[in-house]
Protein backbone atom coordinates (compact mmCIF):
# COMPACT_ATOMS: atom_id res chain seq x y z
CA UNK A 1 290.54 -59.82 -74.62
CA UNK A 2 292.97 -57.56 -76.36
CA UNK A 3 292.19 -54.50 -78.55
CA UNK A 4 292.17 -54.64 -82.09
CA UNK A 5 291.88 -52.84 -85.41
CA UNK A 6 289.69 -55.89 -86.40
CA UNK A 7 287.12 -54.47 -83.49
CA UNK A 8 286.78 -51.45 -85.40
CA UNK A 9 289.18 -49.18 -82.89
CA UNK A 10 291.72 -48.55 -85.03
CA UNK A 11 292.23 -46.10 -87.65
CA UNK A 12 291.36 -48.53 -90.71
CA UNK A 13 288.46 -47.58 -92.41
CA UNK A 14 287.53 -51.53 -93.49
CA UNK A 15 287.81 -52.65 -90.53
CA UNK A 16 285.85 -49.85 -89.17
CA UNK A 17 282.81 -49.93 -91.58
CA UNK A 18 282.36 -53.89 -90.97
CA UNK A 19 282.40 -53.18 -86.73
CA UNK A 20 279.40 -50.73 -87.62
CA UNK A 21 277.41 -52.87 -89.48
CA UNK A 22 277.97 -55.90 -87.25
CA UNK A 23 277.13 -53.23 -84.40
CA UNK A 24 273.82 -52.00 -85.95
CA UNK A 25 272.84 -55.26 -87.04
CA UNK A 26 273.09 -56.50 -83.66
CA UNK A 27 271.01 -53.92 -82.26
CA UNK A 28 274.04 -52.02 -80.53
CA UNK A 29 273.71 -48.62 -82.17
CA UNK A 30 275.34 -46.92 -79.42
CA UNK A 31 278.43 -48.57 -79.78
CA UNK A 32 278.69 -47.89 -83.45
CA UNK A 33 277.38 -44.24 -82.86
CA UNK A 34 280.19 -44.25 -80.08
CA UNK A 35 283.08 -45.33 -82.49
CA UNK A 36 282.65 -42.70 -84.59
CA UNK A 37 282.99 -39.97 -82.28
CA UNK A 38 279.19 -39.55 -81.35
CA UNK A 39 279.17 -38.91 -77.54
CA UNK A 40 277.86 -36.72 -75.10
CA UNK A 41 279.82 -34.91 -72.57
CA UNK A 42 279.02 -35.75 -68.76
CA UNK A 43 276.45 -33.53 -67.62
CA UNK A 44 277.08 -30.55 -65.15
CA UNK A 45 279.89 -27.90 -65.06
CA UNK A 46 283.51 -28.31 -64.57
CA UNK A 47 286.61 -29.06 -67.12
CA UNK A 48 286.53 -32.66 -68.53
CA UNK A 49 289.21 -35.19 -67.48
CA UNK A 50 288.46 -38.54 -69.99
CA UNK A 51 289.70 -41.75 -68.55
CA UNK A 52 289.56 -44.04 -72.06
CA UNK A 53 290.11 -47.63 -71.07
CA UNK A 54 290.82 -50.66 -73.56
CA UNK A 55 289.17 -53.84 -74.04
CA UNK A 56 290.63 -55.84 -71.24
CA UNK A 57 288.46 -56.39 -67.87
CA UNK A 58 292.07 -55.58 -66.08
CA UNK A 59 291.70 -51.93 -68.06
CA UNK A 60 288.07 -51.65 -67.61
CA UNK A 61 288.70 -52.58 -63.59
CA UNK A 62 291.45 -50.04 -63.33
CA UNK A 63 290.03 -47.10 -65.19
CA UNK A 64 287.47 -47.37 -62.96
CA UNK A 65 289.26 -47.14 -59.77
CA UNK A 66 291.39 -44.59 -60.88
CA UNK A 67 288.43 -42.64 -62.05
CA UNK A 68 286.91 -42.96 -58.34
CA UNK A 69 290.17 -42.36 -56.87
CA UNK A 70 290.56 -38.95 -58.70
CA UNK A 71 286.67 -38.16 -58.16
CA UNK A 72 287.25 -38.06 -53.76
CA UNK A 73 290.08 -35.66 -54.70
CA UNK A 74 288.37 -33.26 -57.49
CA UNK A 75 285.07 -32.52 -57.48
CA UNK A 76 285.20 -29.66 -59.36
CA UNK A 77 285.45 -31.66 -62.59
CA UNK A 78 283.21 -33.62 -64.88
CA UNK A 79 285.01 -37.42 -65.54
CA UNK A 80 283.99 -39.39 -68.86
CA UNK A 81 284.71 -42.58 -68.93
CA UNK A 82 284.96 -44.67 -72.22
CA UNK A 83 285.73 -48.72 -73.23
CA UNK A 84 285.50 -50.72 -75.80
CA UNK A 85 283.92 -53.22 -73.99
CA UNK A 86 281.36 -53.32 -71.19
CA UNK A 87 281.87 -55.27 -68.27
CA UNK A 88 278.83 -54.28 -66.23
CA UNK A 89 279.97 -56.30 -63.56
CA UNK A 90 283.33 -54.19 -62.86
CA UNK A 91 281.68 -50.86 -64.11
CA UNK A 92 278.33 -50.74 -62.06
CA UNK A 93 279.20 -51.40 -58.85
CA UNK A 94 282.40 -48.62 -58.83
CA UNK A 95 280.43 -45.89 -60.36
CA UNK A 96 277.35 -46.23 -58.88
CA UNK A 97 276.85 -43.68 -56.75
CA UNK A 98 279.56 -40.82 -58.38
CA UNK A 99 278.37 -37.60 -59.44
CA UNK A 100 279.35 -35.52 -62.97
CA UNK A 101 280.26 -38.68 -64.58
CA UNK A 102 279.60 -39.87 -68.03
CA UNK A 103 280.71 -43.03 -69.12
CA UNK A 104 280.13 -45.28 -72.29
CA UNK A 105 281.55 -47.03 -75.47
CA UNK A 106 284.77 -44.60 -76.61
CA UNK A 107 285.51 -43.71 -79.92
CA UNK A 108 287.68 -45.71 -82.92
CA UNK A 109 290.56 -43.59 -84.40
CA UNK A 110 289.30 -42.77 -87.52
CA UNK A 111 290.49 -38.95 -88.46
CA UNK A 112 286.15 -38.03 -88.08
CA UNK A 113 286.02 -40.27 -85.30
CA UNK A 114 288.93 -38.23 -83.18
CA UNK A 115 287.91 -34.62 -83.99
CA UNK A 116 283.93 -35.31 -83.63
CA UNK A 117 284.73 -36.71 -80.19
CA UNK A 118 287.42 -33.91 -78.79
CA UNK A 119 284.66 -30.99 -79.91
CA UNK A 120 281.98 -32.65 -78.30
CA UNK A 121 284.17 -33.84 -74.89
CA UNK A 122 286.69 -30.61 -74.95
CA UNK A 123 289.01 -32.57 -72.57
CA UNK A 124 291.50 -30.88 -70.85
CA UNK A 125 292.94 -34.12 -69.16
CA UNK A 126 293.45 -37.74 -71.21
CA UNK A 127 294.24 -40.52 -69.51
CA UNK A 128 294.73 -43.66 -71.38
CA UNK A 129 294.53 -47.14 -68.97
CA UNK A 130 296.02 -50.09 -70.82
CA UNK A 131 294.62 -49.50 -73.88
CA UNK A 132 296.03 -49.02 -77.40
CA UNK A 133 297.95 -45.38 -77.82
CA UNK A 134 296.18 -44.64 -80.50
CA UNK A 135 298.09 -42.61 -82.92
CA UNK A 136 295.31 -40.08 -84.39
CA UNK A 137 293.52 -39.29 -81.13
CA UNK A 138 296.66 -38.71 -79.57
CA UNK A 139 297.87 -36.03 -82.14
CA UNK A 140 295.33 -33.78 -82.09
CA UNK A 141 294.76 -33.95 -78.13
CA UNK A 142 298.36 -32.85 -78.20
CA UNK A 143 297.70 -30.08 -80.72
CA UNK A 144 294.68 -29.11 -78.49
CA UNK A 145 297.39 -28.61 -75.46
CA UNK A 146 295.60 -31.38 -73.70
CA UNK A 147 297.21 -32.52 -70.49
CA UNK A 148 298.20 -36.36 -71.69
CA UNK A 149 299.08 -39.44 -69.19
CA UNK A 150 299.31 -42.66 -70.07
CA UNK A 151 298.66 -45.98 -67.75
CA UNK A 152 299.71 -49.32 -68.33
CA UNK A 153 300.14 -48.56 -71.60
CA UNK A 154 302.75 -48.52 -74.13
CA UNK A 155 304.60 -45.84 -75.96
CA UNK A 156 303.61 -43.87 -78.60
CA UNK A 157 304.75 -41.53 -81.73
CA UNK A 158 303.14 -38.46 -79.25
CA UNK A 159 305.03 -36.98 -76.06
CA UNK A 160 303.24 -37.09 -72.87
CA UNK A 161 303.13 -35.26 -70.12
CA UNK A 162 303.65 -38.63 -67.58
CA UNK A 163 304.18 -42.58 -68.01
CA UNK A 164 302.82 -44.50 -65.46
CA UNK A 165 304.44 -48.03 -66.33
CA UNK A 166 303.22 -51.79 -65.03
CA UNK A 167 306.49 -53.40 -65.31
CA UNK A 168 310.43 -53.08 -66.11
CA UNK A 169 310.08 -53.89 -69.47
CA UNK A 170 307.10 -51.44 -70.36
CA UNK A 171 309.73 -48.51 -68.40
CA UNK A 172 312.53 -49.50 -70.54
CA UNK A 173 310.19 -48.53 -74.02
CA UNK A 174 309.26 -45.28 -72.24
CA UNK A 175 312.54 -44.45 -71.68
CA UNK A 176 313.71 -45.93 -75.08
CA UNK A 177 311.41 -43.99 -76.91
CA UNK A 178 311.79 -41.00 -75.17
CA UNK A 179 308.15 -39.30 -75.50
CA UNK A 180 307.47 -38.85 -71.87
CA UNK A 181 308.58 -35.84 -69.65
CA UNK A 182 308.07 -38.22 -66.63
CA UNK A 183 308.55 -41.81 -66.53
CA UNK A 184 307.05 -42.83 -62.67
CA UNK A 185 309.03 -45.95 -60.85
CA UNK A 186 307.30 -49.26 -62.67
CA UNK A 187 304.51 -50.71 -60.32
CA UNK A 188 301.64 -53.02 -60.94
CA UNK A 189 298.69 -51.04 -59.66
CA UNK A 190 296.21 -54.29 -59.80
CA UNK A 191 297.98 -55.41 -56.76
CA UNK A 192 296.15 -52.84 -55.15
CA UNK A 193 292.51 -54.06 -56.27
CA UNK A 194 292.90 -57.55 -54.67
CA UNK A 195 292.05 -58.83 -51.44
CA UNK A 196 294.67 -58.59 -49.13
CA UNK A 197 293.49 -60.74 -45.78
CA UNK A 198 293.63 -64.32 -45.92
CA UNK A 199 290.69 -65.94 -45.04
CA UNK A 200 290.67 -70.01 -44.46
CA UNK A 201 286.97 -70.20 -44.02
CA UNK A 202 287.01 -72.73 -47.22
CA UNK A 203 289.67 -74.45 -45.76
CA UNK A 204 287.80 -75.42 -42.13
CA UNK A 205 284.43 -76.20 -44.59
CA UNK A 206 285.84 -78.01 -47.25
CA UNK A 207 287.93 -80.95 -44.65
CA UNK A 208 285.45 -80.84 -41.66
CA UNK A 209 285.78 -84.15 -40.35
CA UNK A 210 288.61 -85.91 -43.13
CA UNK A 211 291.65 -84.89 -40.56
CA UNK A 212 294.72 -83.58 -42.96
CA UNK A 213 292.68 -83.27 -46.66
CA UNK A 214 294.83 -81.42 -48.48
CA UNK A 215 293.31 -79.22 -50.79
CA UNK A 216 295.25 -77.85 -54.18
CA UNK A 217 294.65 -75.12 -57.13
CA UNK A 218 295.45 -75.19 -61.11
CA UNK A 219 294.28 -72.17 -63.26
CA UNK A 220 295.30 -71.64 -66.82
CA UNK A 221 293.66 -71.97 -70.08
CA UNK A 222 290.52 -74.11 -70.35
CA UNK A 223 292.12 -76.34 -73.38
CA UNK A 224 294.79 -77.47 -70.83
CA UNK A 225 292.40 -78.06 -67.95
CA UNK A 226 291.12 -81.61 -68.81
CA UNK A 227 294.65 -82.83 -69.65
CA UNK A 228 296.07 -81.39 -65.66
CA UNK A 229 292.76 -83.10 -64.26
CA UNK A 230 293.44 -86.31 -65.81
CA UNK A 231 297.14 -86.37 -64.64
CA UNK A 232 295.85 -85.07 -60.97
CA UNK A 233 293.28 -87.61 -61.15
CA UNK A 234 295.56 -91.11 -61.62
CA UNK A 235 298.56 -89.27 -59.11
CA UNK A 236 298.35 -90.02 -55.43
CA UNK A 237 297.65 -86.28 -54.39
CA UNK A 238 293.87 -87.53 -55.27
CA UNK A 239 293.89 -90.23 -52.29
CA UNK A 240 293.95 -87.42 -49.78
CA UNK A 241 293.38 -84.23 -51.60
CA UNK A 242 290.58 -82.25 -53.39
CA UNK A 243 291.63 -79.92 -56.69
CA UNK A 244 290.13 -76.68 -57.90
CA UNK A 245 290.42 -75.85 -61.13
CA UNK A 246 289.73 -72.24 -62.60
CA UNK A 247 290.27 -70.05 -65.81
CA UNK A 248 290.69 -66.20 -66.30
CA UNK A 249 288.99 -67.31 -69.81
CA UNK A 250 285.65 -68.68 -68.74
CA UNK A 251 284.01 -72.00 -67.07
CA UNK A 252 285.46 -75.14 -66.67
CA UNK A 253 282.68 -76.92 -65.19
CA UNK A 254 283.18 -79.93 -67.81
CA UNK A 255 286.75 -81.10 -66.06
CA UNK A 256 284.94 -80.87 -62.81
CA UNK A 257 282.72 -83.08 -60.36
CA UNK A 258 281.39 -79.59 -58.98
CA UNK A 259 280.77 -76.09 -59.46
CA UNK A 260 281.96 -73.97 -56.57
CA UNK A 261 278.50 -71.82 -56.87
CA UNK A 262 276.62 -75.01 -55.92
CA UNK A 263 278.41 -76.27 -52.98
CA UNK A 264 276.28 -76.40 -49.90
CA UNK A 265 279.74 -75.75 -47.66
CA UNK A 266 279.74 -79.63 -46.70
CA UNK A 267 282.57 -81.54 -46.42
CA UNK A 268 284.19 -82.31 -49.94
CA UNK A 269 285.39 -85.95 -50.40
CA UNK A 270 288.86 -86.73 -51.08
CA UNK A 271 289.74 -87.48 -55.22
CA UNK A 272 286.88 -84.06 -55.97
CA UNK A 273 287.47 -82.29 -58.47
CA UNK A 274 285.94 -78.50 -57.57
CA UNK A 275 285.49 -76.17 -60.69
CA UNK A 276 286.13 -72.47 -59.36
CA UNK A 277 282.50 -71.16 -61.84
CA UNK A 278 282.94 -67.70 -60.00
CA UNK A 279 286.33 -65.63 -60.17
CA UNK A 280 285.10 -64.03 -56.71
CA UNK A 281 286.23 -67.43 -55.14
CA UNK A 282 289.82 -66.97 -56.06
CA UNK A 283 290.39 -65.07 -53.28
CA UNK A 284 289.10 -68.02 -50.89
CA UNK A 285 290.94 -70.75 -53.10
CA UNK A 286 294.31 -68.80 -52.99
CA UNK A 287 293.87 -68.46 -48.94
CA UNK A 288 292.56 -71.88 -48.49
CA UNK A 289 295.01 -74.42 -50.62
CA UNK A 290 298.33 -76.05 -49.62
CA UNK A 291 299.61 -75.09 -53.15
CA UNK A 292 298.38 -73.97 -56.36
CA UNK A 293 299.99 -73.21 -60.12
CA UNK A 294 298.92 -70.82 -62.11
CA UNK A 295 299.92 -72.19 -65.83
CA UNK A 296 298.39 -68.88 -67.30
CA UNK A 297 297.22 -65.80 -65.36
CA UNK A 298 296.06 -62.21 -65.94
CA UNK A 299 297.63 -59.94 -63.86
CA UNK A 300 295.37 -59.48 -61.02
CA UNK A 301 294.62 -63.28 -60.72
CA UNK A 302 298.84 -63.50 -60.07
CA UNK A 303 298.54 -60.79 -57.09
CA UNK A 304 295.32 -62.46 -55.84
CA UNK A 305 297.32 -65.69 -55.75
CA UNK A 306 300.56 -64.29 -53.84
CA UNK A 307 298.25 -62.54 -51.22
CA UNK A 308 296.64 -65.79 -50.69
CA UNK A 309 299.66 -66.73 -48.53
CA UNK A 310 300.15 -70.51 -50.13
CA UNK A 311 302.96 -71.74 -51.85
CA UNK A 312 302.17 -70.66 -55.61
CA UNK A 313 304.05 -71.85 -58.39
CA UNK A 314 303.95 -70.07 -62.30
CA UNK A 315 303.75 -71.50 -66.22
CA UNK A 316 306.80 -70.30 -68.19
CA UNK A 317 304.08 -67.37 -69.88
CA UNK A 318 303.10 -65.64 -66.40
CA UNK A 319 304.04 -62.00 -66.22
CA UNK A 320 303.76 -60.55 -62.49
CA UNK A 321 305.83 -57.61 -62.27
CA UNK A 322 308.97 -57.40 -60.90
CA UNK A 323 308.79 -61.51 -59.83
CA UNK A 324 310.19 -61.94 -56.63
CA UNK A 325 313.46 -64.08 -55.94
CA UNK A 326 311.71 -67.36 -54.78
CA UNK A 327 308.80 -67.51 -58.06
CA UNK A 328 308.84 -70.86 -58.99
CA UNK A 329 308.20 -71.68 -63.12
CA UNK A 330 306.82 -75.03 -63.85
CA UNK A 331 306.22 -76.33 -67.70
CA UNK A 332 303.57 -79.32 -67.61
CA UNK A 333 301.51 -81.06 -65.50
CA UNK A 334 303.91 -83.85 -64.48
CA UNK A 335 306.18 -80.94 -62.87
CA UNK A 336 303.78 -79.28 -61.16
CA UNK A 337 302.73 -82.88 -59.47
CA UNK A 338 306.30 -83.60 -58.70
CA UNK A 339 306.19 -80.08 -56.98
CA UNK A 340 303.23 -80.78 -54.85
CA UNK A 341 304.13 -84.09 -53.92
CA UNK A 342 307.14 -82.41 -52.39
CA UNK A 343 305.11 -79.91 -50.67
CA UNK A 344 303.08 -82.69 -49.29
CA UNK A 345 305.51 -84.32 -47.71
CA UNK A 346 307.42 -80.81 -46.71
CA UNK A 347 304.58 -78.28 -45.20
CA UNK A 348 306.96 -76.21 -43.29
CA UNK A 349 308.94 -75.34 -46.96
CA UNK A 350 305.15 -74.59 -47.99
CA UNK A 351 304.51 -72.20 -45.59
CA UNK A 352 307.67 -70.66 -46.17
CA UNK A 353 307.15 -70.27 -49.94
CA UNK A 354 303.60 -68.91 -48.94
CA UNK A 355 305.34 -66.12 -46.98
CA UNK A 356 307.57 -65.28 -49.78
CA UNK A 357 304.89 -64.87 -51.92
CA UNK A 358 302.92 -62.87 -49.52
CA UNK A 359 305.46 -60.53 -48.54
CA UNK A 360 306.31 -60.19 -52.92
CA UNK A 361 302.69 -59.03 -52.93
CA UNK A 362 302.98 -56.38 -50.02
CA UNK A 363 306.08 -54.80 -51.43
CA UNK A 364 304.02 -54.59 -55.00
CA UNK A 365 301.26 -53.00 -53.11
CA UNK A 366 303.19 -50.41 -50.68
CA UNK A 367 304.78 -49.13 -54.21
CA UNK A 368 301.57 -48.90 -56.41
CA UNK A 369 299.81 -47.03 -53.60
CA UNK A 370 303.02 -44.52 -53.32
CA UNK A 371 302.78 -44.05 -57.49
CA UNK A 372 298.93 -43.97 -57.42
CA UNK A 373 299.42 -41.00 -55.06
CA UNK A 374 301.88 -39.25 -57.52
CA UNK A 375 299.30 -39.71 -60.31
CA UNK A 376 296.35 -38.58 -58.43
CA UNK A 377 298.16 -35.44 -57.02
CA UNK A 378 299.52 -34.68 -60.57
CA UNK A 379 295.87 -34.45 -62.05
CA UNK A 380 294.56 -32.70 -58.73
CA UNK A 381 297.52 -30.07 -60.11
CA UNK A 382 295.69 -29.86 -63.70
């Protein structure tokens, strides 16, 4: 999900007015008392560092890691968190537990908005975590002599102090644009948040007793899932082979003979279809498969999938940082058949092209840690 002015975040007034109503008339009043500007500071005493995260789950996930990163190296200051949406599911569980922390909906960018919600938060750090640079806000954090950083995110009209960019092509508009005093080395810090040991306990499960099953993986958008299914279905990779089928955008238990979340762990017959109902599987799936394409991918789907260690092909659209030599880009179904018929036939090149990928991911991760340190140690110098 991708921030908009339509959401009410931006600085139009229209679009503003109609994200409170639909708020209030919902029965969220905090997040319409939130957008313009209404929040309290985290309670205790201490300067304010304010992490303001997007409307992504990959911005909500990272804000919240780098907020706990920064809170076992500082504990002398209060941390406010904001979003735009609320994924209770990321946000809980990595903030449970932290102390002089205040976290909520953040504010829209309305001129009111912005100056209700810098008196009320004084900040003396902003960080913003791929999320919208939004152009108000910005200005008169800069004008208060706040320290500014920006994550993942792209350039604005305002300097800031550092740029902390996820790819090439994000560091090229930072150093286009020329508003950052420091433009860090571009690294995908999701890489970090993945699992990183491959576990084949699916694997032994899933073909107890069936000899060589082969077992395969397609993720991408749920529209194209039922057409890849179809032409998996009538291909001979079904004869011998089970398929899981996943989406960063929600269930696809309608393309599928069963729902991951229900499987008793018994053998799975050859010519299943498996429907992957619980992203916290991908990790197993990635591990356990012979091959897998990812037609579309958020970013931290693409690392999960190169740390799996199995040979994993992309769609043209797939963005993983920095791709390494060996990434494979596949347009349509009938390709990525032809591609794991091949692999059938030719596990050792599998297992190579699972290596590859691995060791892609362990560079990724080896850099993000070494610019996740700079960051940290730059707002432990605040």
């Amino acid at each position: 999900m991708s921030s908009a002015d339509g959401d009410g975040y931006g600085s139009g007034w229209w679009p503003a007015l109609r994200a409170d109503l639909r708020d209030r008339w919902r029965g969220e009043r905090a997040r319409a008392n939130a957008r313009r500007g209404y929040l309290l500071p985290p309670r205790g005493e201490g300067k304010v560092i304010w992490f303001k995260a997007g409307a992504s789950r990959e911005s909500v996930l990272l804000t919240c890691e780098l907020l706990g990163a920064l809170r076992e190296r500082r504990i002398d200051v209060r941390l406010a968190l904001t979003f735009e949406y609320d994924y209770a599911d990321i946000i809980e569980p990595r903030v449970r537990g932290l102390r002089k922390i205040g976290l909520g909906y953040g504010p829209g960018d309305r001129p009111a908005a912005v100056t209700r919600v810098m008196q009320r938060l004084e900040p003396f750090g902003l960080i913003l975590v791929d999320t919208q640079p939004y152009a108000h806000l910005l200005d008169v954090a800069a004008r208060a002599g706040t320290h500014l950083a920006a994550f993942n995110t792209v350039p604005s009209g305002t300097g800031v102090e550092a740029a902390y960019p996820c790819d090439a092509a994000q560091a090229r508009a930072w150093l286009d644009a020329g508003t950052a005093q420091y433009v860090a080395e571009p690294t995908d810090p999701l890489a970090l948040f993945v699992e990183a040991q491959a576990d084949t306990t699916l694997r032994s499960l899933a073909a107890v007793g069936q000899g060589e099953l082969k077992l395969w993986w397609w993720h991408g958008p749920i529209i194209a899932a039922g057409d890849f299914v179809r032409h998996w279905r009538s291909s001979p990779l079904a004869t011998d082979g089970v398929l899981f089928v996943s989406s960063d955008e929600g269930d696809v238990s309608a393309v599928a003979d069963l729902n991951v979340s229900r499987w008793d762990r018994g053998a799975l017959p050859a010519g299943n279809v498996v429907a992957v109902d619980d992203l916290r599987w991908i990790a197993a799936v990635a591990s356990a498969i012979d091959a897998g394409h990812l037609q579309s991918a958020a970013r931290r789907t693409g690392w999960q999938a190169l740390a799996g260690n199995s040979a994993i092909s992309f769609g043209p659209g797939v963005a993983i940082a920095a791709p390494h030599d060996e990434v494979v880009k596949l347009g349509d179904a009938e390709a990525v058949l032809r591609e794991w018929q091949t692999l059938h036939s030719e596990p050792v090149e599998a297992r190579r092209r699972g290596d590859a990928g691995r060791r892609r991911f362990w560079e990724e991760r080896r850099r993000a840690q070494k610019v996740m340190d700079e960051f940290l140690q730059r707002a432990f110098d605040w």
